[in-house]
C-alpha atoms as a PDB file:
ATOM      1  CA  UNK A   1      -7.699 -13.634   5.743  1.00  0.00           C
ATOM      2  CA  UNK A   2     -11.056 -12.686   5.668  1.00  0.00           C
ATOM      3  CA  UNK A   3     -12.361 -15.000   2.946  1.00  0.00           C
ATOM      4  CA  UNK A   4     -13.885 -11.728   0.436  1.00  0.00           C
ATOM      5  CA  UNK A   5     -10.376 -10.847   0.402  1.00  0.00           C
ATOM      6  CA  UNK A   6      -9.473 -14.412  -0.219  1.00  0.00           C
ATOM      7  CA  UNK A   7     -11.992 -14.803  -3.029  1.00  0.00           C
ATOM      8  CA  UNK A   8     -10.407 -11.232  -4.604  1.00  0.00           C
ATOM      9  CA  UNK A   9      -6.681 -12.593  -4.465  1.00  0.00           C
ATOM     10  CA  UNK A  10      -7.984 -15.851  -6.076  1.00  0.00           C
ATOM     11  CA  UNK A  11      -9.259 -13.522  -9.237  1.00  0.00           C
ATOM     12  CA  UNK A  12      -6.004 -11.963  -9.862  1.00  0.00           C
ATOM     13  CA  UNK A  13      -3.474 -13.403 -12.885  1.00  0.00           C
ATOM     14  CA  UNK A  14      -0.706 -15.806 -11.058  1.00  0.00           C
ATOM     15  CA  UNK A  15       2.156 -13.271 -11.612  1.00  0.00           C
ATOM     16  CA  UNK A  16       0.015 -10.606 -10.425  1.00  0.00           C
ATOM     17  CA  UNK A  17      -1.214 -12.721  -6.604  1.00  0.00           C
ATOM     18  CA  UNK A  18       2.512 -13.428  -6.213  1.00  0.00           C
ATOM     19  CA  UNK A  19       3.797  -9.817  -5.842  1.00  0.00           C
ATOM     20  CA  UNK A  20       0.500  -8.294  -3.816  1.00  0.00           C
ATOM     21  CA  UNK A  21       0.815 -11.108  -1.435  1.00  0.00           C
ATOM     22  CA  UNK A  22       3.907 -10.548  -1.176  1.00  0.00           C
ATOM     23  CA  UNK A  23       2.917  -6.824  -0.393  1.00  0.00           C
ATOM     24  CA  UNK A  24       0.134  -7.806   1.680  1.00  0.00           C
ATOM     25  CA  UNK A  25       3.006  -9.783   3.736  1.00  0.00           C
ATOM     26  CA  UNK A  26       4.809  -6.524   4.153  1.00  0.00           C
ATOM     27  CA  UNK A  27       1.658  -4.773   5.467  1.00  0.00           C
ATOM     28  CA  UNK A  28       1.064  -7.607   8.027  1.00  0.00           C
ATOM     29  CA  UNK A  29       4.899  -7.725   9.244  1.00  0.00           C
ATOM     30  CA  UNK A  30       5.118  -3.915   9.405  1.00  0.00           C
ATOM     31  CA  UNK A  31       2.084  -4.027  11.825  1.00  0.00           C
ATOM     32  CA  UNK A  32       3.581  -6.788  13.857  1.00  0.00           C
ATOM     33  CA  UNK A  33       7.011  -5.379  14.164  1.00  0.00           C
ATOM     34  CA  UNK A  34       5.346  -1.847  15.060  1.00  0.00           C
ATOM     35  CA  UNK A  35       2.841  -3.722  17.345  1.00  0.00           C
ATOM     36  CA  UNK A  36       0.298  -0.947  16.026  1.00  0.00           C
ATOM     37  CA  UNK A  37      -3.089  -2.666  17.694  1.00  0.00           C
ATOM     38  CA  UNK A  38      -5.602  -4.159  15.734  1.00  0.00           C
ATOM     39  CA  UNK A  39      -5.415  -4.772  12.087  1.00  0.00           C
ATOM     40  CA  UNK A  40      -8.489  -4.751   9.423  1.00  0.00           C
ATOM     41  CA  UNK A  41      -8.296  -6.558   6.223  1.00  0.00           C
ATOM     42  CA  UNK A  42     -11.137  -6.079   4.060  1.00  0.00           C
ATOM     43  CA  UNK A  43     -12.608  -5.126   0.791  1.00  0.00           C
ATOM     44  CA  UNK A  44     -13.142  -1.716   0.081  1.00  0.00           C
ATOM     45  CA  UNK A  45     -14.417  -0.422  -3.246  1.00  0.00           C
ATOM     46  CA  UNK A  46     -13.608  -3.872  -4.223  1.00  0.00           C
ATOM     47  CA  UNK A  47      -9.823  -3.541  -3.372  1.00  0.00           C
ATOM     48  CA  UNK A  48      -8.218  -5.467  -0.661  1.00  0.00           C
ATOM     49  CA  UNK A  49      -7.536  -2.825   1.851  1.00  0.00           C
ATOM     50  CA  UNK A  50      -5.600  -2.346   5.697  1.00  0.00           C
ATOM     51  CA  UNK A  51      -5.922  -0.032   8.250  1.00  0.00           C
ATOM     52  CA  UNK A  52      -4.836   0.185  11.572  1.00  0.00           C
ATOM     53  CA  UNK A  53      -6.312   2.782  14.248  1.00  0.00           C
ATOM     54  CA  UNK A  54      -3.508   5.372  13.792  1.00  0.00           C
ATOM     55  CA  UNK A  55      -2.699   4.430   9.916  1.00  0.00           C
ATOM     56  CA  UNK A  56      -3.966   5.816   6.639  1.00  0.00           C
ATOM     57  CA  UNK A  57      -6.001   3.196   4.948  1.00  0.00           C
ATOM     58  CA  UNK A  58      -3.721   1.427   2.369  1.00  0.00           C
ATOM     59  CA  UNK A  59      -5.647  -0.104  -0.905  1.00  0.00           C
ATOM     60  CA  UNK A  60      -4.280  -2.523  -3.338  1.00  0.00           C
ATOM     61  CA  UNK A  61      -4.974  -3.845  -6.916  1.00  0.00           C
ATOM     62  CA  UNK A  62      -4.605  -4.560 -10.552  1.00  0.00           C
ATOM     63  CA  UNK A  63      -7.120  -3.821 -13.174  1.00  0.00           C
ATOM     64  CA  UNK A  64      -6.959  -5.373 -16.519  1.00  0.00           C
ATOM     65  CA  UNK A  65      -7.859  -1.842 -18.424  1.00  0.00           C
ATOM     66  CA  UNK A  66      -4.004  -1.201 -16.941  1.00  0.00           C
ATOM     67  CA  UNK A  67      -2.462  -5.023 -16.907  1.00  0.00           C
ATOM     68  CA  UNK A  68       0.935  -4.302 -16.247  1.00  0.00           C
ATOM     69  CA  UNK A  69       1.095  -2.103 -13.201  1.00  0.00           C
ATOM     70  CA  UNK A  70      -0.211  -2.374  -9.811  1.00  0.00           C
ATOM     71  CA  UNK A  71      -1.622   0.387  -8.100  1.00  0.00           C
ATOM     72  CA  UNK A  72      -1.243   0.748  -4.028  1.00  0.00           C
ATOM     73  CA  UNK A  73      -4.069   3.473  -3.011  1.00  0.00           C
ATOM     74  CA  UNK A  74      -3.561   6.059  -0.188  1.00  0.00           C
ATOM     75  CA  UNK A  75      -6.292   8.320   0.908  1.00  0.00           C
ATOM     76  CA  UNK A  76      -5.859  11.004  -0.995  1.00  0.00           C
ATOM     77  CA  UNK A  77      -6.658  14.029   1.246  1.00  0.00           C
ATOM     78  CA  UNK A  78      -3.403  13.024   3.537  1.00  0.00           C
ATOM     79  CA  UNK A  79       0.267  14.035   2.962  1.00  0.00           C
ATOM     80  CA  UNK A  80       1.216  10.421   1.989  1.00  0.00           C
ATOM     81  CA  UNK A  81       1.592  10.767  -2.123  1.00  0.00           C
ATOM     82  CA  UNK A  82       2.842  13.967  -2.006  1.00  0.00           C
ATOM     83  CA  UNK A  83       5.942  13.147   1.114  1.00  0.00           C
ATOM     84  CA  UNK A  84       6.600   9.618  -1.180  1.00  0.00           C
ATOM     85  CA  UNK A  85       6.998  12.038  -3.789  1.00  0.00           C
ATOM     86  CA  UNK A  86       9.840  13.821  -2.187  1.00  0.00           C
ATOM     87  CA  UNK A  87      11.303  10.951  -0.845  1.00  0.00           C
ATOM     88  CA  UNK A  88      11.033   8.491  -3.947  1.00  0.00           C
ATOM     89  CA  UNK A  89      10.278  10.173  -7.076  1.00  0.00           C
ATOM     90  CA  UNK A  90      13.444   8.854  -8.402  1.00  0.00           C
ATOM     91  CA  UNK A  91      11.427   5.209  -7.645  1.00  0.00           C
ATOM     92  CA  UNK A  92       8.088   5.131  -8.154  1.00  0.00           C
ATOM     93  CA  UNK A  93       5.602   6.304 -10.267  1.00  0.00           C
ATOM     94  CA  UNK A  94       2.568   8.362  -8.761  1.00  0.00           C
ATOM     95  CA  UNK A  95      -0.740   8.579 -10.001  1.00  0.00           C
ATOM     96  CA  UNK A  96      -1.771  12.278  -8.128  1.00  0.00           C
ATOM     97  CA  UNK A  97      -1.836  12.367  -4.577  1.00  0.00           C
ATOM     98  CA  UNK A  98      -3.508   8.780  -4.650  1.00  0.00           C
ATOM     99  CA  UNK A  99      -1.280   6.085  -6.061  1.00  0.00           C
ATOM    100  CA  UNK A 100       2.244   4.727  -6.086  1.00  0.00           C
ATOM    101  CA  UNK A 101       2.373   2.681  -9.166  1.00  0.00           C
ATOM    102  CA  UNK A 102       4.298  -0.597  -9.422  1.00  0.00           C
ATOM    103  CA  UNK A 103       5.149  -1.527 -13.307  1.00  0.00           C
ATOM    104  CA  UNK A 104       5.106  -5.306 -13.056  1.00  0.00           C
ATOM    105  CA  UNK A 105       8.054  -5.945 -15.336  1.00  0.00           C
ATOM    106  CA  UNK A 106      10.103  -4.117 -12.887  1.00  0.00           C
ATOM    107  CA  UNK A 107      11.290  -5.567  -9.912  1.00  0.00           C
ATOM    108  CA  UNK A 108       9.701  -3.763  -6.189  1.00  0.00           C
ATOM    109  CA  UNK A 109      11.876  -1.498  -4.596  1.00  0.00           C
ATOM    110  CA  UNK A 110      11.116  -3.627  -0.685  1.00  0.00           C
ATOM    111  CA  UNK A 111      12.660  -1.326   1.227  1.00  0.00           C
ATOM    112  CA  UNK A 112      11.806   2.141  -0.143  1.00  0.00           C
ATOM    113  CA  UNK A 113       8.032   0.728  -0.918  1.00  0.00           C
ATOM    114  CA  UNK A 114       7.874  -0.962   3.396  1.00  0.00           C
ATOM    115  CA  UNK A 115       9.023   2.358   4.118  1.00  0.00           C
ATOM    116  CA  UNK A 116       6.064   3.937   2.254  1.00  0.00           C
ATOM    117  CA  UNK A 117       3.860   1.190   4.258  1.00  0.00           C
ATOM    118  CA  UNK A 118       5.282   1.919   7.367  1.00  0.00           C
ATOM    119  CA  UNK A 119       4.518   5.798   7.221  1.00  0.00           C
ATOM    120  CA  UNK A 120       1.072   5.077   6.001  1.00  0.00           C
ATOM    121  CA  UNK A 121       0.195   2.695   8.772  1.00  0.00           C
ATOM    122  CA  UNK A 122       1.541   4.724  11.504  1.00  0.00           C
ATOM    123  CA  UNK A 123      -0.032   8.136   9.493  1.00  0.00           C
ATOM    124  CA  UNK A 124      -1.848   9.736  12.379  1.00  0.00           C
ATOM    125  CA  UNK A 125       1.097   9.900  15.053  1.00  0.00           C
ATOM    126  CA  UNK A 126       3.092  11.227  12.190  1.00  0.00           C
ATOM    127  CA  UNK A 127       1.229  13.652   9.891  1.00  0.00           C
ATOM    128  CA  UNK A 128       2.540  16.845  11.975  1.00  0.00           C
ATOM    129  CA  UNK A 129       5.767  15.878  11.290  1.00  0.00           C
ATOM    130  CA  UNK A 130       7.627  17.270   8.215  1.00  0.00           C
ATOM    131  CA  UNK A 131       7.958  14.915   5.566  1.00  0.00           C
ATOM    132  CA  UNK A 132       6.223  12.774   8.264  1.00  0.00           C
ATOM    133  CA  UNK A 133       9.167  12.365  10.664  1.00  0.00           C
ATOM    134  CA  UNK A 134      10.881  10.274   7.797  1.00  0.00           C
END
């Protein structure tokens, strides 16, 4: 883990570390099962972040102005928000075409949410595909 990410998990409240490392662990087993290349973990806009050369760049992170949700970022100019929507709206919570949101007092959906991953890692062999092939 590239140690600005490190440093950024280290800030988080304890309950809050435990579930996006567990997410984070999702991300990295998703790209190992897929074999999808090279992974980068890094900080963007402050947010740990992943993207793989044919993925959608994934973003993570809680905020204390909204401490009991998590918010995992997509790029919002891609189908991503808007297919979870169709698939999952009886799941998650979106914020516009940019955010699932994960109320922390809720348990995470893992196999709805690594399916979200999976189709935003893999984005750019997909995105012709209706409702991205899922």
């Amino acid at each position: 883990m590239e140690q600005g990410v490190e440093d950024k998990f280290q800030q988080y409240p304890e309950n809050v570390k435990v579930i996006l490392l567990l997410i984070r662990q999702w991300i990295l087993d998703i790209f190992e099962q897929e074999r999808l290349g090279e992974l980068e973990e890094t900080l963007k806009w402050g947010q740990p972040s992943y993207l793989v050369k044919n993925g959608s760049t994934i973003r993570m992170d809680w905020s204390a102005k909204d401490p009991d949700e998590i918010h995992i970022f997509f790029i919002c100019n891609t189908k991503l928000v808007d297919t979870f929507r169709e698939l999952y709206s009886d799941t998650f919570i979106f914020q516009g075409n940019r955010a699932i949101v994960l109320p922390l007092d809720k348990s995470l959906p893992k196999e709805k949410l690594r399916h979200c991953l999976l189709l935003a890692l893999n984005y750019h062999r997909l995105k012709t595909l209706p409702l991205l092939g899922a």
